[in-house]
N, C-alpha and C. Protein backbone atom coordinates (compact mmCIF):
# COMPACT_ATOMS: atom_id res chain seq x y z
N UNK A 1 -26.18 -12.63 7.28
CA UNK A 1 -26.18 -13.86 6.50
C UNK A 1 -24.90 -14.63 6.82
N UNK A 2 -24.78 -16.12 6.96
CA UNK A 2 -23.86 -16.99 7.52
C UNK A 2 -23.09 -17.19 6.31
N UNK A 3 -21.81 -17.40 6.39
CA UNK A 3 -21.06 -17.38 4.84
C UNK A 3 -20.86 -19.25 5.11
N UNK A 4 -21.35 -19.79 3.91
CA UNK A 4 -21.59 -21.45 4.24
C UNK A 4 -19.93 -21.68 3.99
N UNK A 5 -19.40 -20.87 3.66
CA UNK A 5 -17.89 -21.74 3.89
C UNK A 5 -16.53 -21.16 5.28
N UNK A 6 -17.50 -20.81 5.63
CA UNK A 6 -17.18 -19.88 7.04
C UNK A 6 -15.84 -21.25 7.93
N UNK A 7 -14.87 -21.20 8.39
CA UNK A 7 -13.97 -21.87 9.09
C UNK A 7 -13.94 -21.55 10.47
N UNK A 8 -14.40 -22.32 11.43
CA UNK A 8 -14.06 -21.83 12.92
C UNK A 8 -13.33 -22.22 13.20
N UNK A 9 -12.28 -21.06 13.76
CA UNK A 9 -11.24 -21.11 14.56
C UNK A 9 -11.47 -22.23 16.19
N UNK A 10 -10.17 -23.02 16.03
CA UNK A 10 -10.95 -24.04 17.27
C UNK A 10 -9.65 -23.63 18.35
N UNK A 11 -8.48 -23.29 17.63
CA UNK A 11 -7.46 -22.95 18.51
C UNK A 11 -6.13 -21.84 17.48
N UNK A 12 -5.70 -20.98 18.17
CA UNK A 12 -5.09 -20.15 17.55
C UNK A 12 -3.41 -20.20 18.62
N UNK A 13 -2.34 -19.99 17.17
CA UNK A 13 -0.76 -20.49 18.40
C UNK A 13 0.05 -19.08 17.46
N UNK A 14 -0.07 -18.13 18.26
CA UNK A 14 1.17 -17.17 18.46
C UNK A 14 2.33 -17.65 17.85
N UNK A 15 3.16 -17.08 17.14
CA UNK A 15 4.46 -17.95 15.96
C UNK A 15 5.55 -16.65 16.55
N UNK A 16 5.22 -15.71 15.63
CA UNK A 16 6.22 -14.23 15.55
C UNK A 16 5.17 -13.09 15.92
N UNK A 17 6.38 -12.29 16.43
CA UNK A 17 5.07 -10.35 16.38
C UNK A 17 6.68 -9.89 16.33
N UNK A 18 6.35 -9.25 15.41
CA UNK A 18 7.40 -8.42 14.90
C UNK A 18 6.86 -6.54 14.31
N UNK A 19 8.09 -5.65 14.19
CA UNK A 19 7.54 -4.28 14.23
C UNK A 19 6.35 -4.21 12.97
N UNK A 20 6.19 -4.94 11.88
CA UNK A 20 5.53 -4.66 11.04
C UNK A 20 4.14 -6.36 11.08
N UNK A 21 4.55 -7.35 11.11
CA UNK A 21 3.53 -8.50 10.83
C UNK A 21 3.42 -9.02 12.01
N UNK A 22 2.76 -9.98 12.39
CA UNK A 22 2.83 -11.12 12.94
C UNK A 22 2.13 -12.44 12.50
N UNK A 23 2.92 -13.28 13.48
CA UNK A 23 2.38 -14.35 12.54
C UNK A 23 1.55 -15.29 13.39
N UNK A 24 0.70 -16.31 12.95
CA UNK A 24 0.39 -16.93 13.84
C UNK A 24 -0.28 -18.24 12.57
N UNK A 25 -0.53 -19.56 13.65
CA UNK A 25 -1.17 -20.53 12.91
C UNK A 25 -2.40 -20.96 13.79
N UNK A 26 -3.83 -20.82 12.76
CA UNK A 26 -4.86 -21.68 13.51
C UNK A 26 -5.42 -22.72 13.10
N UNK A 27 -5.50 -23.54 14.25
CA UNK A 27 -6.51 -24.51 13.65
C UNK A 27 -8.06 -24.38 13.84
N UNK A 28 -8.41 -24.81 12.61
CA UNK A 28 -9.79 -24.80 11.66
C UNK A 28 -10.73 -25.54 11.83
N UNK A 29 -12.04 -25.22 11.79
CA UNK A 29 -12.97 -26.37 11.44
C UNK A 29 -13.18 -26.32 10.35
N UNK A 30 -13.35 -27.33 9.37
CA UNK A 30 -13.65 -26.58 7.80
C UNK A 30 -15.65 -27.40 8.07
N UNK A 31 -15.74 -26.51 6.86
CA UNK A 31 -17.59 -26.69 6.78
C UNK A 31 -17.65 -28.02 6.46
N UNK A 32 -16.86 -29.12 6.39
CA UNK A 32 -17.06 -30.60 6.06
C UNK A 32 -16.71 -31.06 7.69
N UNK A 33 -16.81 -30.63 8.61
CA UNK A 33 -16.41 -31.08 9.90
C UNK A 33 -14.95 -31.55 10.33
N UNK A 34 -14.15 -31.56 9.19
CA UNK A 34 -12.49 -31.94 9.46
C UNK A 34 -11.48 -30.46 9.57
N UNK A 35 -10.73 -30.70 10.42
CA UNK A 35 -9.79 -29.63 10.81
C UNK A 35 -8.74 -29.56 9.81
N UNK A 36 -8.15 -28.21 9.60
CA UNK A 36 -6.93 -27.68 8.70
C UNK A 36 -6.50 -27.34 9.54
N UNK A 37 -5.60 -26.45 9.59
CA UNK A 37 -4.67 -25.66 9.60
C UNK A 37 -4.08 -24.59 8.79
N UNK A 38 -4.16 -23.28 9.12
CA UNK A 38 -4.35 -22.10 7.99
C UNK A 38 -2.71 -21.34 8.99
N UNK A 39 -1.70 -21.17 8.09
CA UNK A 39 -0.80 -19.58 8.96
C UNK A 39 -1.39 -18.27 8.03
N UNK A 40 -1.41 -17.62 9.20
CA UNK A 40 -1.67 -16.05 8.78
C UNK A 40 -1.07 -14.94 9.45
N UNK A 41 -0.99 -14.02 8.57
CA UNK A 41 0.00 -13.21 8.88
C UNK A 41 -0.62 -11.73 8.94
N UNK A 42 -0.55 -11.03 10.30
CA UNK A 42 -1.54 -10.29 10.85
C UNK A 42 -0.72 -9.09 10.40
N UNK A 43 -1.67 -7.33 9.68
CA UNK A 43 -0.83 -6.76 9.07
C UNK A 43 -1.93 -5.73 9.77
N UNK A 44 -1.50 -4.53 9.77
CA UNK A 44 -2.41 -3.03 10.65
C UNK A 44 -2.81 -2.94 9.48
N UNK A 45 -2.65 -2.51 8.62
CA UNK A 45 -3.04 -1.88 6.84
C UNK A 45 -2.00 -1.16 6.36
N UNK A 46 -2.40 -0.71 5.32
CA UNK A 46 -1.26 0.31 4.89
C UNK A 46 -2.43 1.05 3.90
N UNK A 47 -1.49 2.44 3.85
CA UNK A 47 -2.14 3.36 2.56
C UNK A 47 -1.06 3.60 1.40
N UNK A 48 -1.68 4.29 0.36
CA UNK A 48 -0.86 4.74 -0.86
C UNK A 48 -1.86 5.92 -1.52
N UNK A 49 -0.84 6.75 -2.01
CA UNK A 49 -1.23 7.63 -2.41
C UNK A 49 -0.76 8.13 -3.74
N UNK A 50 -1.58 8.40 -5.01
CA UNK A 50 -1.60 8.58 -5.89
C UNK A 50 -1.49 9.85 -6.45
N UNK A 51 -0.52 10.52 -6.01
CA UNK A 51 -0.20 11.82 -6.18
C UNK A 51 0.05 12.35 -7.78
N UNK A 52 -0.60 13.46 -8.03
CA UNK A 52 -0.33 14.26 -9.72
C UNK A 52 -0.55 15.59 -9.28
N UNK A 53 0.88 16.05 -9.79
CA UNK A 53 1.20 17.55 -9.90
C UNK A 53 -0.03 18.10 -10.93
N UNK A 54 0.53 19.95 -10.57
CA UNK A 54 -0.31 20.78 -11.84
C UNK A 54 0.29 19.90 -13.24
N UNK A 55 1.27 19.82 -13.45
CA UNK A 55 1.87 19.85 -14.48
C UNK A 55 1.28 17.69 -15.03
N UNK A 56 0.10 17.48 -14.42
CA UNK A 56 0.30 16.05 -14.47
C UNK A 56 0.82 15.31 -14.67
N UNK A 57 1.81 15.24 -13.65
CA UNK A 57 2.90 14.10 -13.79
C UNK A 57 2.78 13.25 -12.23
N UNK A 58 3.22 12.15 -12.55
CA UNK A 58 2.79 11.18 -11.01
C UNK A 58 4.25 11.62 -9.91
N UNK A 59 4.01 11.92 -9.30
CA UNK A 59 4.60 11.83 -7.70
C UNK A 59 4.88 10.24 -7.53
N UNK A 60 6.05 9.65 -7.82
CA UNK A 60 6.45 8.07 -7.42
C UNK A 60 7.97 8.33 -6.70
N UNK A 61 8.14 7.24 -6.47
CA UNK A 61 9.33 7.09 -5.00
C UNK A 61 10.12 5.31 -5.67
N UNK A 62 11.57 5.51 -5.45
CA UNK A 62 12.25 4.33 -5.88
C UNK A 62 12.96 4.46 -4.79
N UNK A 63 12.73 2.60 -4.34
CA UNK A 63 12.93 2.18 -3.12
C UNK A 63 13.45 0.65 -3.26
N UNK A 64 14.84 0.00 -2.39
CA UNK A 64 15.07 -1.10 -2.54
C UNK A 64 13.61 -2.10 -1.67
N UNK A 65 13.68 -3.25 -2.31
CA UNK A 65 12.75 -3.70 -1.64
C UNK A 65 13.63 -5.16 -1.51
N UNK A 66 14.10 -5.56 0.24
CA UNK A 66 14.79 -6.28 0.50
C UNK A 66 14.44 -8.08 -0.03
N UNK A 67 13.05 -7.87 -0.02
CA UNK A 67 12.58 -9.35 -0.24
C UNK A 67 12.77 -10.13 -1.98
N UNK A 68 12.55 -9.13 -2.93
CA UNK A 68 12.83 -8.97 -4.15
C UNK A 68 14.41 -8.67 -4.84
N UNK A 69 15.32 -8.37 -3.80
CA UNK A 69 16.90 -8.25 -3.98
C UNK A 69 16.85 -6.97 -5.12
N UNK A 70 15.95 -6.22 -5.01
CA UNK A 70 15.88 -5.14 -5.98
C UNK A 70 14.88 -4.05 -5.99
N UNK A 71 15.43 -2.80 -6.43
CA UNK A 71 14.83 -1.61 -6.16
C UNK A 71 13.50 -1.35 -7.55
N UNK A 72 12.32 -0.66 -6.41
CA UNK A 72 11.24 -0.99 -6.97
C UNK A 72 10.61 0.80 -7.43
N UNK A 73 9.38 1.02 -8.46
CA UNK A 73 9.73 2.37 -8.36
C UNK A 73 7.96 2.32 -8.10
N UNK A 74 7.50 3.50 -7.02
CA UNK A 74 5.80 2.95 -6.41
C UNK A 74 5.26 4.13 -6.42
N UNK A 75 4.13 4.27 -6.15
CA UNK A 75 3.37 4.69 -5.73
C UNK A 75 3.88 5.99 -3.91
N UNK A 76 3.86 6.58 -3.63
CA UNK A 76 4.17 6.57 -1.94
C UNK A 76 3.49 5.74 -0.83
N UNK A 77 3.66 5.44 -0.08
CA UNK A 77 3.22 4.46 0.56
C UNK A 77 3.72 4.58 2.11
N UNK A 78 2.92 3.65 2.83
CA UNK A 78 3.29 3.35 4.34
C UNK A 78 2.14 2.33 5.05
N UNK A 79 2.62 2.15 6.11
CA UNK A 79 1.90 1.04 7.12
C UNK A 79 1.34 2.43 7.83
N UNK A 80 -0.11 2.09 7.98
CA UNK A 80 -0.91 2.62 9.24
C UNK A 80 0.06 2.07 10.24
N UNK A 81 -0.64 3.31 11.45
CA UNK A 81 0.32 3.32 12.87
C UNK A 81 -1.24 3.15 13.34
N UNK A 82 -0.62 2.25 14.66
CA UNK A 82 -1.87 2.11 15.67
C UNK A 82 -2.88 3.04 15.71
N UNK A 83 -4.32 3.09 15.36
CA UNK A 83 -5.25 4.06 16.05
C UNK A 83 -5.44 5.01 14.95
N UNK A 84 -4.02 5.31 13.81
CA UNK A 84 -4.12 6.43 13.15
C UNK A 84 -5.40 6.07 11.45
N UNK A 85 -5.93 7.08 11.63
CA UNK A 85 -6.64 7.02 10.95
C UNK A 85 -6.49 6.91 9.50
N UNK A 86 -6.47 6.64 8.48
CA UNK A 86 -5.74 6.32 7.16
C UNK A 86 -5.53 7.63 6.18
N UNK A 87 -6.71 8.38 6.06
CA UNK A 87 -6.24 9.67 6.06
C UNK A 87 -5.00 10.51 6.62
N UNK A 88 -5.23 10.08 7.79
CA UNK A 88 -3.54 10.71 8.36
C UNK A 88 -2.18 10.51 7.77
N UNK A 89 -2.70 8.88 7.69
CA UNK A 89 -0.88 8.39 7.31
C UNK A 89 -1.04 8.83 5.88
N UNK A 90 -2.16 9.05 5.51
CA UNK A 90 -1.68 9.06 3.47
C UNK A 90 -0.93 10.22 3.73
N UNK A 91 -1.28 11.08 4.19
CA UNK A 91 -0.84 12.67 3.99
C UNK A 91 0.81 12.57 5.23
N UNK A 92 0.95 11.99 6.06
CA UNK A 92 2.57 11.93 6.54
C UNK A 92 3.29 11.13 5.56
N UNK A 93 2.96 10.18 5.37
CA UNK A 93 3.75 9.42 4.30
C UNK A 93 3.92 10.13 2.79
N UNK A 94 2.98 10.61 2.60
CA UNK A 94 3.61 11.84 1.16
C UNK A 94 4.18 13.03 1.60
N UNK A 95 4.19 13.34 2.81
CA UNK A 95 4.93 14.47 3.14
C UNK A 95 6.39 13.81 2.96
N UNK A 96 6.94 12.53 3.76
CA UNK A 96 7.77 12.26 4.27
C UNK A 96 8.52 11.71 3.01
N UNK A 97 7.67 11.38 2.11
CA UNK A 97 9.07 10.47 1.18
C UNK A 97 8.80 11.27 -0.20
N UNK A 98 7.65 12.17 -0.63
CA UNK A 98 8.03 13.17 -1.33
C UNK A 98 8.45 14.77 -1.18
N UNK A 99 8.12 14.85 -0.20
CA UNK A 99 8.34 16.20 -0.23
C UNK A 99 6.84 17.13 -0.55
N UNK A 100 5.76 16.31 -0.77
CA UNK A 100 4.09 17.59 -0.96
C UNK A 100 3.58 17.00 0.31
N UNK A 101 2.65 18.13 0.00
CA UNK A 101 1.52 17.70 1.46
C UNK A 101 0.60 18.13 0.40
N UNK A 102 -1.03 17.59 0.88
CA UNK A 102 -2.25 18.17 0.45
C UNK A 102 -3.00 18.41 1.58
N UNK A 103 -4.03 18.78 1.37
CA UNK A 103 -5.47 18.94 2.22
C UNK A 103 -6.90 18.41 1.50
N UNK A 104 -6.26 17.73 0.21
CA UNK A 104 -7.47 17.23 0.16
C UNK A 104 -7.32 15.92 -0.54
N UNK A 105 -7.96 14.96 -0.24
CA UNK A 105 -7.28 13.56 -0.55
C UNK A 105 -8.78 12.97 -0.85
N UNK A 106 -9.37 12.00 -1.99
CA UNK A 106 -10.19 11.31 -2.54
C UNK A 106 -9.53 9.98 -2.59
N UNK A 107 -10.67 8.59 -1.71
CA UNK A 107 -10.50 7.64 -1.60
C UNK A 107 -10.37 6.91 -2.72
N UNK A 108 -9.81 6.16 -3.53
CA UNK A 108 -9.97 6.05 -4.66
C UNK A 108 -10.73 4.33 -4.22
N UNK A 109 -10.14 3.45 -3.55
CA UNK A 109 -10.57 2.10 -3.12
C UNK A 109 -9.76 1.73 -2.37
N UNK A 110 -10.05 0.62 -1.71
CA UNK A 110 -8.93 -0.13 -1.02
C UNK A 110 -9.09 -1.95 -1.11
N UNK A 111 -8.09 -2.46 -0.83
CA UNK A 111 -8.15 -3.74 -1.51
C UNK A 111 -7.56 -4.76 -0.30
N UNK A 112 -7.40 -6.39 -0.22
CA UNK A 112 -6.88 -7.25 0.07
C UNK A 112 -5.46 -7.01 -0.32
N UNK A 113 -4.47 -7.57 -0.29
CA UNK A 113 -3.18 -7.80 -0.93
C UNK A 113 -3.02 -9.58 -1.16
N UNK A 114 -3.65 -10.11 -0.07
CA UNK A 114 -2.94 -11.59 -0.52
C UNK A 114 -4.46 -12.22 0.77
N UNK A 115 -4.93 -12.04 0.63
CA UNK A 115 -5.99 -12.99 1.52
C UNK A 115 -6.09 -14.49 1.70
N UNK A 116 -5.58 -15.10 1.52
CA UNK A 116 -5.36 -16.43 1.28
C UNK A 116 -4.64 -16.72 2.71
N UNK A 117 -3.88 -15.76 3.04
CA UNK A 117 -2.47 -15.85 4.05
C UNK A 117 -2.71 -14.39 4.92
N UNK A 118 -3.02 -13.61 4.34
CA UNK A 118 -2.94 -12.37 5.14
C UNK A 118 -4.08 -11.34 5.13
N UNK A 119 -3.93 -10.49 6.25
CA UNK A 119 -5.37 -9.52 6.32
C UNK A 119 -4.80 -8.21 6.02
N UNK A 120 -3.78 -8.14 5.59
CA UNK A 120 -3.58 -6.55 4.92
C UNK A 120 -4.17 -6.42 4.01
N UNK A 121 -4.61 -4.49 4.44
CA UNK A 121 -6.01 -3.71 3.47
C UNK A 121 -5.29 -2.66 3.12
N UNK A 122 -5.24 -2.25 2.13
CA UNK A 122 -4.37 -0.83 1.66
C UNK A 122 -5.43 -0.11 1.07
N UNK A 123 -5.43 1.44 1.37
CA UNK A 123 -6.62 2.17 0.99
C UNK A 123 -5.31 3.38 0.20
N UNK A 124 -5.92 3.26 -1.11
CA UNK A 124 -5.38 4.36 -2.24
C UNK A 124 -6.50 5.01 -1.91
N UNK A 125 -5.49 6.42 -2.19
CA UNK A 125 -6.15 7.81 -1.87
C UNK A 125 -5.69 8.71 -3.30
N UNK A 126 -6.45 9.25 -3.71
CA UNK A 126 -5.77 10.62 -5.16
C UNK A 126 -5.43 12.00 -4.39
N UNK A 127 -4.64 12.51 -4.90
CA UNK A 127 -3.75 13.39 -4.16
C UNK A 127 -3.42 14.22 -5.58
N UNK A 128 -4.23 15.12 -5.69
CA UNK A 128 -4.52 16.25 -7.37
C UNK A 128 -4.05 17.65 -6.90
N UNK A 129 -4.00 17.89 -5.59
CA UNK A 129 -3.78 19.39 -5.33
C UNK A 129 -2.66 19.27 -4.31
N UNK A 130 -1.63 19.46 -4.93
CA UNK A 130 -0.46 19.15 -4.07
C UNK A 130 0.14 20.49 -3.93
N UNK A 131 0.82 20.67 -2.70
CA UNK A 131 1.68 21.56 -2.01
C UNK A 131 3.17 21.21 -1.62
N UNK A 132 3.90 21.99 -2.07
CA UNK A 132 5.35 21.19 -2.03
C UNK A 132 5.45 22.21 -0.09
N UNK A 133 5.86 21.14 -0.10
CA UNK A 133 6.57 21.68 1.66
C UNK A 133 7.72 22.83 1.74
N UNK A 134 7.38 23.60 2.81
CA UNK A 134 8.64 24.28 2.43
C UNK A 134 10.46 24.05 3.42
N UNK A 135 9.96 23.08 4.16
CA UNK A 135 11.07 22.08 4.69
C UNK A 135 10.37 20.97 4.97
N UNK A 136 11.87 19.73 4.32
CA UNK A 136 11.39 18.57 4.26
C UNK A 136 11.08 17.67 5.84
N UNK A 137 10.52 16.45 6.10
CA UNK A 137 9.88 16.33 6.71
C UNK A 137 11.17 15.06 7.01
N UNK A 138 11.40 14.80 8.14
CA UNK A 138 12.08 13.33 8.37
C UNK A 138 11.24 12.04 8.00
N UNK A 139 11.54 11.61 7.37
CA UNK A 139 10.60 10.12 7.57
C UNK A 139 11.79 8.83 8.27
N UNK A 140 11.22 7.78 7.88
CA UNK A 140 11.90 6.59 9.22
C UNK A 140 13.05 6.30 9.06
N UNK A 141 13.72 6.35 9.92
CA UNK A 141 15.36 6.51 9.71
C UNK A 141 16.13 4.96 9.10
N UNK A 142 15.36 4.32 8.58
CA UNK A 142 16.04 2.70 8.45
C UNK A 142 15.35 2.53 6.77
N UNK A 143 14.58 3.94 5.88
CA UNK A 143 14.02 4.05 4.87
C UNK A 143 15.23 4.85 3.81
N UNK A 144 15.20 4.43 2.64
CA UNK A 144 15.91 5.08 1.72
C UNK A 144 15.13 5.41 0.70
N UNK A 145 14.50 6.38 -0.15
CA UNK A 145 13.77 6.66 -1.40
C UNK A 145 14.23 7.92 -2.19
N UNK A 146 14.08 7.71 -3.01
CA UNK A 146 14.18 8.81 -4.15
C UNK A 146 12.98 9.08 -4.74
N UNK A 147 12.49 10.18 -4.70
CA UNK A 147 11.56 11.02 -5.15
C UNK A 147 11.62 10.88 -6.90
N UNK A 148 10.37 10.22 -7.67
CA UNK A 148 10.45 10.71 -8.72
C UNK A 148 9.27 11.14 -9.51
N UNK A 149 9.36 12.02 -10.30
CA UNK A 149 8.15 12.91 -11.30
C UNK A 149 8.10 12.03 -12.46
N UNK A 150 6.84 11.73 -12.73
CA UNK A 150 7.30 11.12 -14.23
C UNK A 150 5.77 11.23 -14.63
N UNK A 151 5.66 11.01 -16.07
CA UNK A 151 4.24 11.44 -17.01
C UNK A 151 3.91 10.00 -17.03
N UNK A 152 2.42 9.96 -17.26
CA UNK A 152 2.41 8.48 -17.28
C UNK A 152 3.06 7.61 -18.70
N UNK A 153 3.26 7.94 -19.48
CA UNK A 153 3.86 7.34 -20.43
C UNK A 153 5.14 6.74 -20.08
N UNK A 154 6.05 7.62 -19.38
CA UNK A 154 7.05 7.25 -18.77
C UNK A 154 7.16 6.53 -17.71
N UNK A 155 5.97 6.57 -16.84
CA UNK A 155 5.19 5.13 -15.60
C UNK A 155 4.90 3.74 -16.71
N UNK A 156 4.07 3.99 -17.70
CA UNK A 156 3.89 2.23 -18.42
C UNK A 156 5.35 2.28 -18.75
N UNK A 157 6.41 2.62 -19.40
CA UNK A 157 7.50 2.16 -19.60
C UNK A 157 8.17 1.49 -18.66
N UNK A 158 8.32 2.17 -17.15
CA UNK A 158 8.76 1.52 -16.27
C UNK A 158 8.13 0.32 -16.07
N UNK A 159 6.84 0.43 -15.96
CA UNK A 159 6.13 -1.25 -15.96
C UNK A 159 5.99 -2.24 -16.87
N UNK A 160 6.70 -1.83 -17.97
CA UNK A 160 7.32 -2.76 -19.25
C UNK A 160 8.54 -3.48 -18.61
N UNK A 161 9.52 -2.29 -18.03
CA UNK A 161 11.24 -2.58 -17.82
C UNK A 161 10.69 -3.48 -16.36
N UNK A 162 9.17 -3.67 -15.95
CA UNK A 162 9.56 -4.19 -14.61
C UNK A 162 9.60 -3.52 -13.18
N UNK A 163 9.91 -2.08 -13.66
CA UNK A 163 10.46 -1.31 -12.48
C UNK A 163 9.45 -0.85 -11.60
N UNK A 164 8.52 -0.52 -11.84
CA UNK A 164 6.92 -0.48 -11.81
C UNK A 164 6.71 -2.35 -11.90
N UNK A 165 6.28 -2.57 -10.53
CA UNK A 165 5.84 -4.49 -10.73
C UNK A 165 5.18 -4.75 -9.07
N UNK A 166 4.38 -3.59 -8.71
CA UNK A 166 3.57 -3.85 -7.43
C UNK A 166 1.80 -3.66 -7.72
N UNK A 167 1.12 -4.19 -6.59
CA UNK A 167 -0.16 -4.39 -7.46
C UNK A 167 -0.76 -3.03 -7.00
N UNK A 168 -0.08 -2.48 -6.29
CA UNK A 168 -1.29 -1.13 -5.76
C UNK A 168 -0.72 0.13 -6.98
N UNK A 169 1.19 -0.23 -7.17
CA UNK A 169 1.26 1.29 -8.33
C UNK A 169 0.63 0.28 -9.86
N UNK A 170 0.52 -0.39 -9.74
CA UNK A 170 -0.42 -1.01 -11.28
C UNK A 170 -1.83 -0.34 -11.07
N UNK A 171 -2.40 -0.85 -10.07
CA UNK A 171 -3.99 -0.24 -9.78
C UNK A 171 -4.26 0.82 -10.17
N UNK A 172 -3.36 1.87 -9.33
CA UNK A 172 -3.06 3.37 -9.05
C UNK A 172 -3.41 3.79 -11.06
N UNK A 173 -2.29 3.05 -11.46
CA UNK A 173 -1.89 3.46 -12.99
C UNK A 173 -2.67 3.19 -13.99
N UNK A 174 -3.66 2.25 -13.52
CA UNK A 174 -4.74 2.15 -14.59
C UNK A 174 -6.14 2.91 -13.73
N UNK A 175 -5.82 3.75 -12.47
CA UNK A 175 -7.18 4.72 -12.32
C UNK A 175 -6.47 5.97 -12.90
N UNK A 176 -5.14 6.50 -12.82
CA UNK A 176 -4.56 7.50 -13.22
C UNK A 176 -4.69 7.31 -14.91
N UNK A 177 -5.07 6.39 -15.56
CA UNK A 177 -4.59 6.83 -16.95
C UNK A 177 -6.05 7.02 -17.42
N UNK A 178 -7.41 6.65 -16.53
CA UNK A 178 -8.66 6.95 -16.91
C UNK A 178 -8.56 8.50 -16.20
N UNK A 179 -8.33 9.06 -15.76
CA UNK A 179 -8.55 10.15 -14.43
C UNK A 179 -7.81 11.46 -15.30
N UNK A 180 -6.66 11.17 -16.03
CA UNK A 180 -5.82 12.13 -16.79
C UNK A 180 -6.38 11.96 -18.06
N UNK A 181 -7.38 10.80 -18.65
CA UNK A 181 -8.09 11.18 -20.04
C UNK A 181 -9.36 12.16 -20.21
N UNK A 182 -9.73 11.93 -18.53
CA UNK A 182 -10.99 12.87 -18.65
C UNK A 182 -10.64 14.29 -18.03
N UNK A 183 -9.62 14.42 -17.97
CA UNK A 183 -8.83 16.03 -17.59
C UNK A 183 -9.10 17.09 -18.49
């Protein structure tokens, strides 16, 4: 089926490619026959993972986040790597910035982030049977995080104070607070 508000690309201009985005601007046909101009900003995906100990408490990570001039407290997270399958990275990226690994990971959804401007897709994964590593794992040498445990009561507080203020650990926190009622 043809989407009637469908935009053809009539010409596309290379801007930035950088290690994580790139950018680019195209021009449009819009479905009224007049041209726009749209920038978009080309993203691989990313995953997150929604990690809860035996003891149900969330597996979260506090991390400066340069664009915001302030440290944020999330979900674990990472950018897919070329080719790698999303499964993969959920489970290196919770190795790497908490310290568990699992073997068994449930898709929970995955979403847009900003579609208007960009094609990043982030696929949350639940992560219930965790294994603490028994040496830690390097993750990317230009990353700083702190590992933190917290109950969810103590997660909505943080997202009162703010500290908690991203849309995937919000998501995460309202499937975790249905997911730990039916426990």
């Amino acid at each position: 089926m043809k989407d009637r508000f469908e935009e053809k690309t009539v010409s596309s201009e290379p801007i930035f490619e950088g290690r994580v985005i790139d950018l680019k601007v195209d021009t449009v046909q819009l479905p009224n026959g007049k041209q726009s101009k749209r920038e978009i900003v080309n993203h691989p995906g990313a995953v997150a993972i929604l990690a809860i100990t035996e003891e149900k408490k969330l597996v979260m990570v506090e991390q400066y986040r340069k664009p915001l001039e302030k440290s944020l407290v999330e979900i674990p997270a990472g950018k897919l790597e070329n080719g790698e399958a999303p499964e993969t990275t959920a489970v290196r990226e919770l190795e790497e910035e908490t310290g568990y690994t699992t073997d068994q990971l449930e898709l929970i959804t995955s979403f847009y982030t900003s579609p208007g401007f960009a094609d990043e897709i982030v696929y949350i994964y639940l992560a219930d049977h965790l294994k603490k590593l028994e040496e830690a794992v390097d993750g990317d040498e230009d990353e700083f995080v702190t590992m933190r445990e917290v109950t969810l009561e103590e997660a909505r507080h943080l997202e009162k104070e703010q500290l908690i203020h991203d849309a995937k650990t919000s998501y995460a926190l309202m499937y975790a607070s249905r997911y730990l009622s039916e426990e």
